[in-house]
Each structure stands twice: as structure tokens, then as C-alpha cells.
Protein backbone atom coordinates (compact mmCIF):
# COMPACT_ATOMS: atom_id res chain seq x y z
CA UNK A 1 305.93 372.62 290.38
CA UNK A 2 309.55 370.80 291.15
CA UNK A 3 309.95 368.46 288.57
CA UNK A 4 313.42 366.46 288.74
CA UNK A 5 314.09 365.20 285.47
CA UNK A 6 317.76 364.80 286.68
CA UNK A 7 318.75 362.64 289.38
CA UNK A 8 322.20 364.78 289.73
CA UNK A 9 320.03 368.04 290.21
CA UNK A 10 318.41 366.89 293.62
CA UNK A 11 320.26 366.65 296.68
CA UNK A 12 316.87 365.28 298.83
CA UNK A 13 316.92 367.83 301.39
CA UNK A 14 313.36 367.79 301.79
CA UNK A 15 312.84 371.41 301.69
CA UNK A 16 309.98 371.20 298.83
CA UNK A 17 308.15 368.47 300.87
CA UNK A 18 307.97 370.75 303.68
CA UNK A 19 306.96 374.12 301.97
CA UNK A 20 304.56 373.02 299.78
CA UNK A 21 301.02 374.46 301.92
CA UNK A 22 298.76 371.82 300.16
CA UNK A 23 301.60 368.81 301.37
CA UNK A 24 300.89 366.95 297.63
CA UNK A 25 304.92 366.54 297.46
CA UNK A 26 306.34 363.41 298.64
CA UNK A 27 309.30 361.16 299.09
CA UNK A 28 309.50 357.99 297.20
CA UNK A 29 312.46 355.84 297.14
CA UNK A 30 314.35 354.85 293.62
CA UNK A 31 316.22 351.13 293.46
CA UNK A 32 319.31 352.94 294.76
CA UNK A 33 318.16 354.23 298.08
CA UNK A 34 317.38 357.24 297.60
CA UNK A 35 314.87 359.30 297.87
CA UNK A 36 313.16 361.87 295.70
CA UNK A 37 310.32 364.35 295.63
CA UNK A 38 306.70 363.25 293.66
CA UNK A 39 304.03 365.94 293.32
CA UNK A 40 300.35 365.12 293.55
CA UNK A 41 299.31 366.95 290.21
CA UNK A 42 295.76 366.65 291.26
CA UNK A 43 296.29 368.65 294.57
CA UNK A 44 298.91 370.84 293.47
CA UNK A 45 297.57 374.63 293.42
CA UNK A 46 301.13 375.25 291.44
CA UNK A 47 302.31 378.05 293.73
CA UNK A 48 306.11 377.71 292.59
CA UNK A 49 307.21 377.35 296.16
CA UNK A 50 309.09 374.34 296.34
CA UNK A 51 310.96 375.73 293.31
CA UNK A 52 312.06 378.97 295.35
CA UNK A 53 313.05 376.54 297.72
CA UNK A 54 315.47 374.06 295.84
CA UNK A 55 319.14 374.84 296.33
CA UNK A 56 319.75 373.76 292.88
CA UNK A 57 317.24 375.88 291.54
CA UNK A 58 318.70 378.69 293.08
CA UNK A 59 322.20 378.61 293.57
CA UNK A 60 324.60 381.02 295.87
CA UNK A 61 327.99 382.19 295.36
CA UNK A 62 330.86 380.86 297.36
CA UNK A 63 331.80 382.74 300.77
CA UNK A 64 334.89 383.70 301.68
CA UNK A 65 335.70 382.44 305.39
CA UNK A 66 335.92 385.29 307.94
CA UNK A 67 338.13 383.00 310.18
CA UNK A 68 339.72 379.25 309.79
CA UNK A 69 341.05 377.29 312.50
CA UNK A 70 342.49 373.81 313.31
CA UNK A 71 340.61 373.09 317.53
CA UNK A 72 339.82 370.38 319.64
CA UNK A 73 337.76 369.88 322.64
CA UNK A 74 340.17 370.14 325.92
CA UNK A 75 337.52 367.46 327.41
CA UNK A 76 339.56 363.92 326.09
CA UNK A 77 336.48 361.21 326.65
CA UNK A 78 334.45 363.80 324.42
CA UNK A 79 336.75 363.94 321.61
CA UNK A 80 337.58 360.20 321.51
CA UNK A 81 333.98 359.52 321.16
CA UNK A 82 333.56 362.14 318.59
CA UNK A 83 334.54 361.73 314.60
CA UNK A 84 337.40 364.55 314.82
CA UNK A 85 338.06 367.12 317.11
CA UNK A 86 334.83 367.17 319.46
CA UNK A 87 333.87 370.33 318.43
CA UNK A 88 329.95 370.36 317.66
CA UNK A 89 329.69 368.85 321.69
CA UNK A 90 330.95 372.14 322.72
CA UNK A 91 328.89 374.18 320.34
CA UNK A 92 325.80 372.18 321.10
CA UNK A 93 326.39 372.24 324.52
CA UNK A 94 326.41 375.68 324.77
CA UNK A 95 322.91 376.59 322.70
CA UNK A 96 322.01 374.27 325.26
CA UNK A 97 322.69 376.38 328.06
CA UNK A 98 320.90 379.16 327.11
CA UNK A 99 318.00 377.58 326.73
CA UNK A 100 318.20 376.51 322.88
CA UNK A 101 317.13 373.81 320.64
CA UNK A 102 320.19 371.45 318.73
CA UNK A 103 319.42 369.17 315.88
CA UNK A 104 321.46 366.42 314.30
CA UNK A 105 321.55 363.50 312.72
CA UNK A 106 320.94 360.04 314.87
CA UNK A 107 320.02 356.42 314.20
CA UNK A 108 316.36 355.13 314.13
CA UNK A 109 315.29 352.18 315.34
CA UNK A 110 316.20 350.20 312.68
CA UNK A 111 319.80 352.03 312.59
CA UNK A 112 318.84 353.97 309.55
CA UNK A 113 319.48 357.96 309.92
CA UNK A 114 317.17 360.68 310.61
CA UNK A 115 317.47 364.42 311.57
CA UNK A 116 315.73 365.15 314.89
CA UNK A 117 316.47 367.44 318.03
CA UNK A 118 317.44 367.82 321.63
CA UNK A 119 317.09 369.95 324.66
CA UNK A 120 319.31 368.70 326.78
CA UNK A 121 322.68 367.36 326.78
CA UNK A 122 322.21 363.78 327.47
CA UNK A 123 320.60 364.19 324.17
CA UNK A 124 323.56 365.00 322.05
CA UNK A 125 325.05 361.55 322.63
CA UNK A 126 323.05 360.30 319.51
CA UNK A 127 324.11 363.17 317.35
CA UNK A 128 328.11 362.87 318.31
CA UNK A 129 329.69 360.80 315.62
CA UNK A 130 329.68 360.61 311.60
CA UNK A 131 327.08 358.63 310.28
CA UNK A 132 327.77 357.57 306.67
CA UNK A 133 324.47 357.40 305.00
CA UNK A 134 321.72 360.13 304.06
CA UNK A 135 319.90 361.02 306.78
CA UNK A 136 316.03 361.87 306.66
CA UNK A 137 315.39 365.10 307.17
CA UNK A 138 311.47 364.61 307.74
CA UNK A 139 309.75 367.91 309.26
CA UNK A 140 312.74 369.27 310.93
CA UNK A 141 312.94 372.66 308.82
CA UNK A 142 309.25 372.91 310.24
CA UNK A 143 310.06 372.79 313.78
CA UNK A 144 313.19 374.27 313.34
CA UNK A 145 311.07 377.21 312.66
CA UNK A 146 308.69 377.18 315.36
CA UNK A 147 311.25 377.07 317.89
CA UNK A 148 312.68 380.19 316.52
CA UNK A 149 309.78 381.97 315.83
CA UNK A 150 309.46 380.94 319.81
CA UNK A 151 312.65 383.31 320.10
CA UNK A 152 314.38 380.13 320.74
CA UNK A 153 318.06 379.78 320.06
CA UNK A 154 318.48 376.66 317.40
CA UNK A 155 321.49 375.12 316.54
CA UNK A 156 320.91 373.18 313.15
CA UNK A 157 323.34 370.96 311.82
CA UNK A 158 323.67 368.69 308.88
CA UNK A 159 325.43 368.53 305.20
CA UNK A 160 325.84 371.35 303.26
CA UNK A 161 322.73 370.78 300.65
CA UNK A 162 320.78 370.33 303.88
CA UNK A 163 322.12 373.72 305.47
CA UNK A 164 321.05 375.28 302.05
CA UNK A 165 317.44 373.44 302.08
CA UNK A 166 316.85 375.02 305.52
CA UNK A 167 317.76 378.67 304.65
CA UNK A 168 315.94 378.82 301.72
CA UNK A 169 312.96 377.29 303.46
CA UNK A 170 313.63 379.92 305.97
CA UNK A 171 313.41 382.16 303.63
CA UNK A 172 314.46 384.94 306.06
CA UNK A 173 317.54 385.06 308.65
CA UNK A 174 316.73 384.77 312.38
CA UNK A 175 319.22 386.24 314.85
CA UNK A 176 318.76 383.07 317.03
CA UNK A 177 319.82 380.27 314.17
CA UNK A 178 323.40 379.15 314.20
CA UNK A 179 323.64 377.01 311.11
CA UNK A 180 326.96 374.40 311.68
CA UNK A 181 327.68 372.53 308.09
CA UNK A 182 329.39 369.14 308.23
CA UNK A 183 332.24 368.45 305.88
CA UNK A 184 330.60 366.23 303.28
CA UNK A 185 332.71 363.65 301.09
CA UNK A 186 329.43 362.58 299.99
CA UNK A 187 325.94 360.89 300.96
CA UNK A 188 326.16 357.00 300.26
CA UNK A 189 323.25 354.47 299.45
CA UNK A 190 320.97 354.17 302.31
CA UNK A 191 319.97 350.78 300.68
CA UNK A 192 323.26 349.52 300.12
CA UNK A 193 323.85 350.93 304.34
CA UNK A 194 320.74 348.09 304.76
CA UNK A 195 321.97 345.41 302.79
CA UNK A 196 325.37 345.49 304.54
CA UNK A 197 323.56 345.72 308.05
CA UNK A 198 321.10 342.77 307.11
CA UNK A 199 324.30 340.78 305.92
CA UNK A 200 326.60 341.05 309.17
CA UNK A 201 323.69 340.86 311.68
CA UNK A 202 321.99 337.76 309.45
CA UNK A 203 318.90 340.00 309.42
CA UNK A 204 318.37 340.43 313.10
CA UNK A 205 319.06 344.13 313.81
CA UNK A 206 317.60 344.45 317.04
CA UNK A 207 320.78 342.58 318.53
CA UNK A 208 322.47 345.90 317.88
CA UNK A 209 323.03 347.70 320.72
CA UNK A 210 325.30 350.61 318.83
CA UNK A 211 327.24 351.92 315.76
CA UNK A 212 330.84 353.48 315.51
CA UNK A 213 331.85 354.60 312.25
CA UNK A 214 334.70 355.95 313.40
CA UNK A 215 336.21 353.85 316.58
CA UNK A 216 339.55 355.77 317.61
CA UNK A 217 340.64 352.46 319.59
CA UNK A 218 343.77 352.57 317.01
CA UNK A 219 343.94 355.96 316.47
CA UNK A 220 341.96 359.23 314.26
CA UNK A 221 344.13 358.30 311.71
CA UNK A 222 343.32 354.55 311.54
CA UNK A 223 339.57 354.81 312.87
CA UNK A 224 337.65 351.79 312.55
CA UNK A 225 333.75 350.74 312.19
CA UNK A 226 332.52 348.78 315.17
CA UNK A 227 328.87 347.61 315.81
CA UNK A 228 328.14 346.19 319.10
CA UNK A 229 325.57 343.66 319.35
CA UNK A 230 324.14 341.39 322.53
CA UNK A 231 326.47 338.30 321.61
CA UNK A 232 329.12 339.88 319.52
CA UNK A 233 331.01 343.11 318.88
CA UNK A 234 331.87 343.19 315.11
CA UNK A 235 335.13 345.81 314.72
CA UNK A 236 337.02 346.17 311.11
CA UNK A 237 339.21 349.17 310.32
CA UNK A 238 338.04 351.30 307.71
CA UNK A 239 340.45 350.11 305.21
CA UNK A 240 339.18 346.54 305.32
CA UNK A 241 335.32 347.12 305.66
CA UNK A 242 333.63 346.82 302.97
CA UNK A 243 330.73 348.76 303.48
CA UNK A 244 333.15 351.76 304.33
CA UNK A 245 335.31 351.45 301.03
CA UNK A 246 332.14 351.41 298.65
CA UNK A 247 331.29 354.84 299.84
CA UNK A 248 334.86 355.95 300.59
CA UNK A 249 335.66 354.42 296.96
CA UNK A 250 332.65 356.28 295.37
CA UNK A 251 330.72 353.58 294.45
CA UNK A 252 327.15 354.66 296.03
CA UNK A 253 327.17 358.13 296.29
CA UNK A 254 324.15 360.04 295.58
CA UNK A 255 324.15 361.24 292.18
CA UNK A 256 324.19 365.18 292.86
CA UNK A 257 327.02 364.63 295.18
CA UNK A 258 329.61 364.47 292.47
CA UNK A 259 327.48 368.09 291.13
CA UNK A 260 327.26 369.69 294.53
CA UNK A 261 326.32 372.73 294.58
CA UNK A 262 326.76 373.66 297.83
CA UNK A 263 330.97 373.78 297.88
CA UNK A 264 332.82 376.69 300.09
CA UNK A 265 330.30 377.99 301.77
CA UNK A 266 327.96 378.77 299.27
CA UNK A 267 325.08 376.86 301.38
CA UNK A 268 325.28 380.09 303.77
CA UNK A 269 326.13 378.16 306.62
CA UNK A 270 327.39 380.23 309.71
CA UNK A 271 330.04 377.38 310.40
CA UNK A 272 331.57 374.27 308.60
CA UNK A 273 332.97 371.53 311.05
CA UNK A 274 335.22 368.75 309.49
CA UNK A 275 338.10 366.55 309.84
CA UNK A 276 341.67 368.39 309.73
CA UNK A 277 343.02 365.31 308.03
CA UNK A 278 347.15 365.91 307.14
CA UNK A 279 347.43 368.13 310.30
CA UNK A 280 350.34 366.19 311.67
CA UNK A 281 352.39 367.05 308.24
CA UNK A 282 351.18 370.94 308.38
CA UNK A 283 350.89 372.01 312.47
CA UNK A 284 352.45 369.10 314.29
CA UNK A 285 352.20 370.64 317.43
CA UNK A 286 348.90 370.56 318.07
CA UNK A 287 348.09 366.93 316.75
CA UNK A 288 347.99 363.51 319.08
CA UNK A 289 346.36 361.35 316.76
CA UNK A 290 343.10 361.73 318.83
CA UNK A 291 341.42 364.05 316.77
CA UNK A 292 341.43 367.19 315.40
CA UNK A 293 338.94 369.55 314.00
CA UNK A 294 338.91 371.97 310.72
CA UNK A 295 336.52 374.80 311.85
CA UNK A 296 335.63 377.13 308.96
CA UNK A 297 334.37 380.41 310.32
CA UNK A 298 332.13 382.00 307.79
CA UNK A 299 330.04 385.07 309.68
CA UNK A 300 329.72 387.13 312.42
CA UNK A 301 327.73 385.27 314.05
CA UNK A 302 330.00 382.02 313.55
CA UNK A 303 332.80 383.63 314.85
CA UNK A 304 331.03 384.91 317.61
CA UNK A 305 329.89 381.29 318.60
CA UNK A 306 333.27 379.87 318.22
CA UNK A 307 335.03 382.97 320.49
CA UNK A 308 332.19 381.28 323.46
CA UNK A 309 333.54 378.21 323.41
CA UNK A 310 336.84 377.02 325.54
CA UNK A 311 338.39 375.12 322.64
CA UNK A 312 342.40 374.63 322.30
CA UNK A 313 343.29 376.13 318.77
CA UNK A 314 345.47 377.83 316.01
CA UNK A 315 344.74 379.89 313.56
CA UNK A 316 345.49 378.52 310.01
CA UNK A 317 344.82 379.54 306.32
CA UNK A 318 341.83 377.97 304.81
CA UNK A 319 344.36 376.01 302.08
CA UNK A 320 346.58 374.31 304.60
CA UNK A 321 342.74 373.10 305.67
CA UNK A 322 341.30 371.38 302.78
CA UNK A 323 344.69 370.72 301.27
CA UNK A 324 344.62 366.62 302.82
CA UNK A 325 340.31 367.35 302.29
CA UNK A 326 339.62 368.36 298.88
CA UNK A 327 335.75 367.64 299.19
CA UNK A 328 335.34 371.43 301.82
CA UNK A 329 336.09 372.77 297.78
CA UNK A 330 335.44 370.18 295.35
CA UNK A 331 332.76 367.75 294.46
CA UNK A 332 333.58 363.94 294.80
CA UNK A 333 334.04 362.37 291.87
CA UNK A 334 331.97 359.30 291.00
CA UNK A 335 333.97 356.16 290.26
CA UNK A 336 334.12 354.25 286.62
CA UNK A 337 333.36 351.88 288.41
CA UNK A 338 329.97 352.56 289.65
CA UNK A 339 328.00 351.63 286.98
CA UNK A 340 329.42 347.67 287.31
CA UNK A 341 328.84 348.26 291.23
CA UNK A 342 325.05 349.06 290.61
CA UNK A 343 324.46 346.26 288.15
CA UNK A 344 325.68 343.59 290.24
CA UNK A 345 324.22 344.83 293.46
CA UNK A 346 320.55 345.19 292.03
CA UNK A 347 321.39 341.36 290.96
CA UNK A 348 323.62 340.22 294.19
CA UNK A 349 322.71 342.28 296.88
CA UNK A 350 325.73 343.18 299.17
CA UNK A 351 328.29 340.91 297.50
CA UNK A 352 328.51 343.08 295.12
CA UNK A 353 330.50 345.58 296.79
CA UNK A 354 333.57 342.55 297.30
CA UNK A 355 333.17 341.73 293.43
CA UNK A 356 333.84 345.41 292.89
CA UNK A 357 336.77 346.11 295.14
CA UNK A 358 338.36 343.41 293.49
CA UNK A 359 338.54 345.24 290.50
CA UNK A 360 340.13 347.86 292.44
CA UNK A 361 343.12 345.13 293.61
CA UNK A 362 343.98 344.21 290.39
CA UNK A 363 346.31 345.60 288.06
CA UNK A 364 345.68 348.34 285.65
CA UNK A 365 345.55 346.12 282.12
CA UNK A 366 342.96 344.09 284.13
CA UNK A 367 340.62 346.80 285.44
CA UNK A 368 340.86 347.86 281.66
CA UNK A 369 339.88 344.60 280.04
CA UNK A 370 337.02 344.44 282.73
CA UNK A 371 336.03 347.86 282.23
CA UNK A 372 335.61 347.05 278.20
CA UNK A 373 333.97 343.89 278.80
CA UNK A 374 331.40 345.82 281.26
CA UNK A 375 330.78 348.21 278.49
CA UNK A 376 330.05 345.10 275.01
CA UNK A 377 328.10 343.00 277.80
CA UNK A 378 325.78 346.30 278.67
CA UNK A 379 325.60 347.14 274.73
CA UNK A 380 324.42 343.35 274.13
CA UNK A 381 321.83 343.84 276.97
CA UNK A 382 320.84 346.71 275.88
């Protein structure tokens, strides 16, 4: 049976939950946010499936991309609503007219995240834009697979440890499943996502109308996080929110994100979708500041799916792509200071994440005497 006796070596895509025939595996949530599987020993007929299943338990080599290119989506209202270039609309979009199935990731009602699907294309508004928290996966992989066994065409997108969760749960390829990675710096806390939401809305979320995470009103390259609610719109650019410089500071991340193993393509994914940040340095004459896409073309059936779309684009070399966006090759790295982040937010809730980005402002003999103080305080504790 799956037994995670490492936080670092469990991504929480779910895929265990849903294979296991006797359903004894289930999510619980640690203080973090995060959730993890917990087998019913009583009902478990130890069958060794949800071990098959775990993309840490069974690793894949890195893959080689058939085809890279920088692209945006000709249609401009599309691509300012979307985090980059606009291109998963236009893949989506397509499934969609022949009759397919798309999932993504969209808010809940309480503007948490969670995978689900469309067939139509009014439905992809709730999937366009990053969301910057782990999304729930739930029974997707399930009905994922009934729609192809259907002979329906799916479109499944999500991170790359979630790509990896659904292939091995899969455990077969289907003609009709076009699997589209995200570029993933990282999953942060969903709990620390609730605390900050609680905080700016006083604890009345069902004011909010929407979330941007990445508002374009001042550019791609200066994108902003904007929540509109019935008697307020609350807009900060990325660089001043807080909420978005814990995670983009590495302060919550998910332990197994700085151990991913799911780097260059090794989830299997058909496609990987990202931001082509530094493109204005490398191919200035295709950038506007509006948005523009990485595309990572790793199969036949990727490249295929990419040739179907109308999108404006250049071919490029995969370095010049990950070059400004180390994490398409590279784990994140988890900050020093996390551990002081985590102490003081388990004791101060969402303050904590100001009390830690000082540390960030000061200078370097002060972050050090900090940092040494953190570490005879916790030994005293201890």
C-alpha cells in the first residue's frame, strides 16, 4: 500500500485515491494546506495499485522536445485575458469542436481550486488564467477515462505531477487524449491562499465576484492580482502583493516541488504551455508586452495539435525558452527562509508573510543575524 513517509515524495495528484478498487485511500489535509493520501488498513485488500500509480514511485526519463516555439493567439481580448500568450483557448477550443471533452483548473465556490471539465466554450472562461494554488484534482482521472473509453476526444490539462498522475492511472495511451502540461514554478499553500483571502475580504468571500492573478492592465511584464468584489475592486501588482511574493519568494511551496520529478517532459505530456518570459531580449519582433507563449512540442500527436491551430509563431530552440524560466528544467528551490515563514504563520496567521518579506528588505548582515537567532530560539524550543 502507498505509504508516504516523506512529505517531498508526494506531489498530491490524487492518482492513488482514484485507483484504489476498494476506495480505502483518502485525502487528509496537514497544518500547511496540503493534502495527502491515508489508507484504510482495515479495507485495504493490498493490491499494490496505487503504488504502480505514483509518479514518484515510478519515475520517467526526460523527453527531448520534437518542436519548440514562442506563439500567441491572433484573437487580442483572448490573450489579454489569458496568463501569457492565449494559447490553451485555441487548443481547447478546438477539442471542442470536434466534439471533445477539456478539463482545467477553476475556482470553487469558496475561490479555492479544483480540476473539472467543459463541453462547450463558454465553459473555458473559468479555466483561462493561472491560478496560484494546488488545485483538487477529485475524480477527474475517472471521468477523464470514461469519456475516452466513450471514443471521446479529451483535452486534459494541469501541472506536470498531475499530467504524470493521469498517465499512469491511464495506464495505457488513448489516441483521443491530448495531454497539455502547464509550466509549473511550483504549487503554493492552499491554506496560506485562505488566510490571505479571509484577510482582504474580512472573512466575507461571497462579495467576490472574480480573481485575476495576472491582470495585464499594466502590461505581461508587470501583471497584477486583482479581485473584484460587490463594493470594491482590490488591484496590487505582483511585486507588492503579498500573497503573490510568498509563493513567488518560495515560502509555501509544496514540499516535493523543490524534488519534482516531473522536469522536461518526463511527465509524458503531449504539450507544455508556459510563459516566454525574456522574449523581448531574445525575439523582439514578435513581443508587445501583451503576452506571449512558450509552447514545448513533445510528440506527434502534440505537434499535430499545434499545426491545427491558427496561432502567430516562430520557431525557437528550447534554451532561448527556459533561459528567463528555469523551473520548464529545474526544480524551485525552497527558501531559508521558509522554516521562520511556517513558524510564525501557524502562530500569526497571514501576517506572517509581511514579517517574512521583511527579512527579505533588509540587508545581508541582518538576514544573517536573524537567520542564527531563528536557528538558538528553535534549539531552545526544541
Amino acid at each position: 500500500m502507498i505509504n508516504i513517509k516523506y512529505k517531498s515524495k508526494c506531489c498530491g495528484c490524487s492518482a492513488c485515491v482514484q485507483v484504489c478498487p476498494k476506495q480505502c485511500i483518502s485525502f487528509n489535509e496537514d497544518t500547511k494546506g496540503f493534502l495527502y493520501p491515508v489508507v484504510n488498513k482495515d479495507l485495504c485488500i493490498d493490491c499494490g495499485l496505487c503504488e504502480k500509480v505514483c509518479p514518484f514511485l515510478n519515475l520517467s526519463d526526460p523527453r527531448k522536445p520534437v518542436k519548440v516555439l514562442a506563439a500567441i493567439n491572433p484573437n487580442e481580448e483572448i490573450r489579454m485575458k489569458s496568463s501569457s500568450g492565449g494559447i490553451f483557448t485555441m487548443l481547447a477550443e478546438a477539442v471542442i469542436d470536434e466534439g471533445g471533452v477539456v478539463f482545467g483548473a477553476r475556482f470553487d465556490k469558496n475561490w479555492e481550486v479544483m480540476h473539472d471539465y467543459t463541453e462547450t466554450k463558454e465553459g473555458l472562461d473559468t479555466f483561462r488564467g493561472a491560478k496560484y494554488t494546488q488545485s483538487k484534482i477529485g475524480i477527474t482521472y475517472k471521468e477523464a477515462k470514461d469519456f475516452l473509453i466513450q471514443g471521446r476526444k479529451v483535452l486534459f490539462s494541469g501541472t506536470g505531477c498531475q499530467i504524470a498522475g493521469l498517465r499512469l492511472f491511464l495506464h495505457k495511451e488513448y489516441d483521443n487524449l491530448l495531454m497539455v502540461e502547464i509550466a509549473c514554478h511550483g504549487v503554493p499553500s492552499p491554506a496560506v491562499w485562505r488566510a490571505y483571502l479571509d484577510d482582504v475580504t474580512k472573512g466575507n468571500k461571497n462579495k467576490i465576484n472574480s480573481i485575476n492573478f495576472r491582470d495585464k492592465r499594466n502590461g505581461w511584464n508587470e501583471y497584477g492580482l486583482t479581485i473584484e468584489k460587490d463594493d470594491d475592486i482590490i488591484y496590487e501588482l505582483s511585486a507588492n502583493n503579498r500573497y503573490m511574493q510568498s509563493f513567488l519568494k518560495n515560502l509555501c511551496l509544496r514540499p516535493s516541488c523543490v524534488n519534482c520529478p516531473v522536469k522536461q517532459g518526463a511527465s509524458g505530456t503531449d504539450l507544455i504551455i508556459g510563459d516566454f518570459w525574456g522574449v523581448e531580449s531574445i525575439h523582439p519582433e514578435i513581443y508587445d508586452n501583451k503576452g506571449c507563449s512558450f509552447v514545448v512540442v513533445n510528440s506527434d500527436k502534440g505537434k499535430e495539435q499545434i499545426v491545427q491551430i491558427n496561432t502567430k509563431n516562430l520557431e525557437i530552440t528550447y534554451e532561448e525558452g527556459w533561459r528567463y524560466n528555469p523551473c520548464l528544467v529545474q526544480s524551485s528551490a525552497e527558501s531559508r527562509y521558509a522554516p521562520i515563514f511556517w513558524r510564525q504563520f501557524h502562530k500569526k496567521g497571514v501576517m506572517a508573510i509581511n514579517s517574512t518579506l521583511k527579512i527579505f528588505c533588509s540587508n545581508r548582515i541582518q538576514r544573517m543575524a536573524y537567520l542564527i537567532w531563528y536557528k538558538v530560539i528553535s534549539k531552545i524550543q526544541k
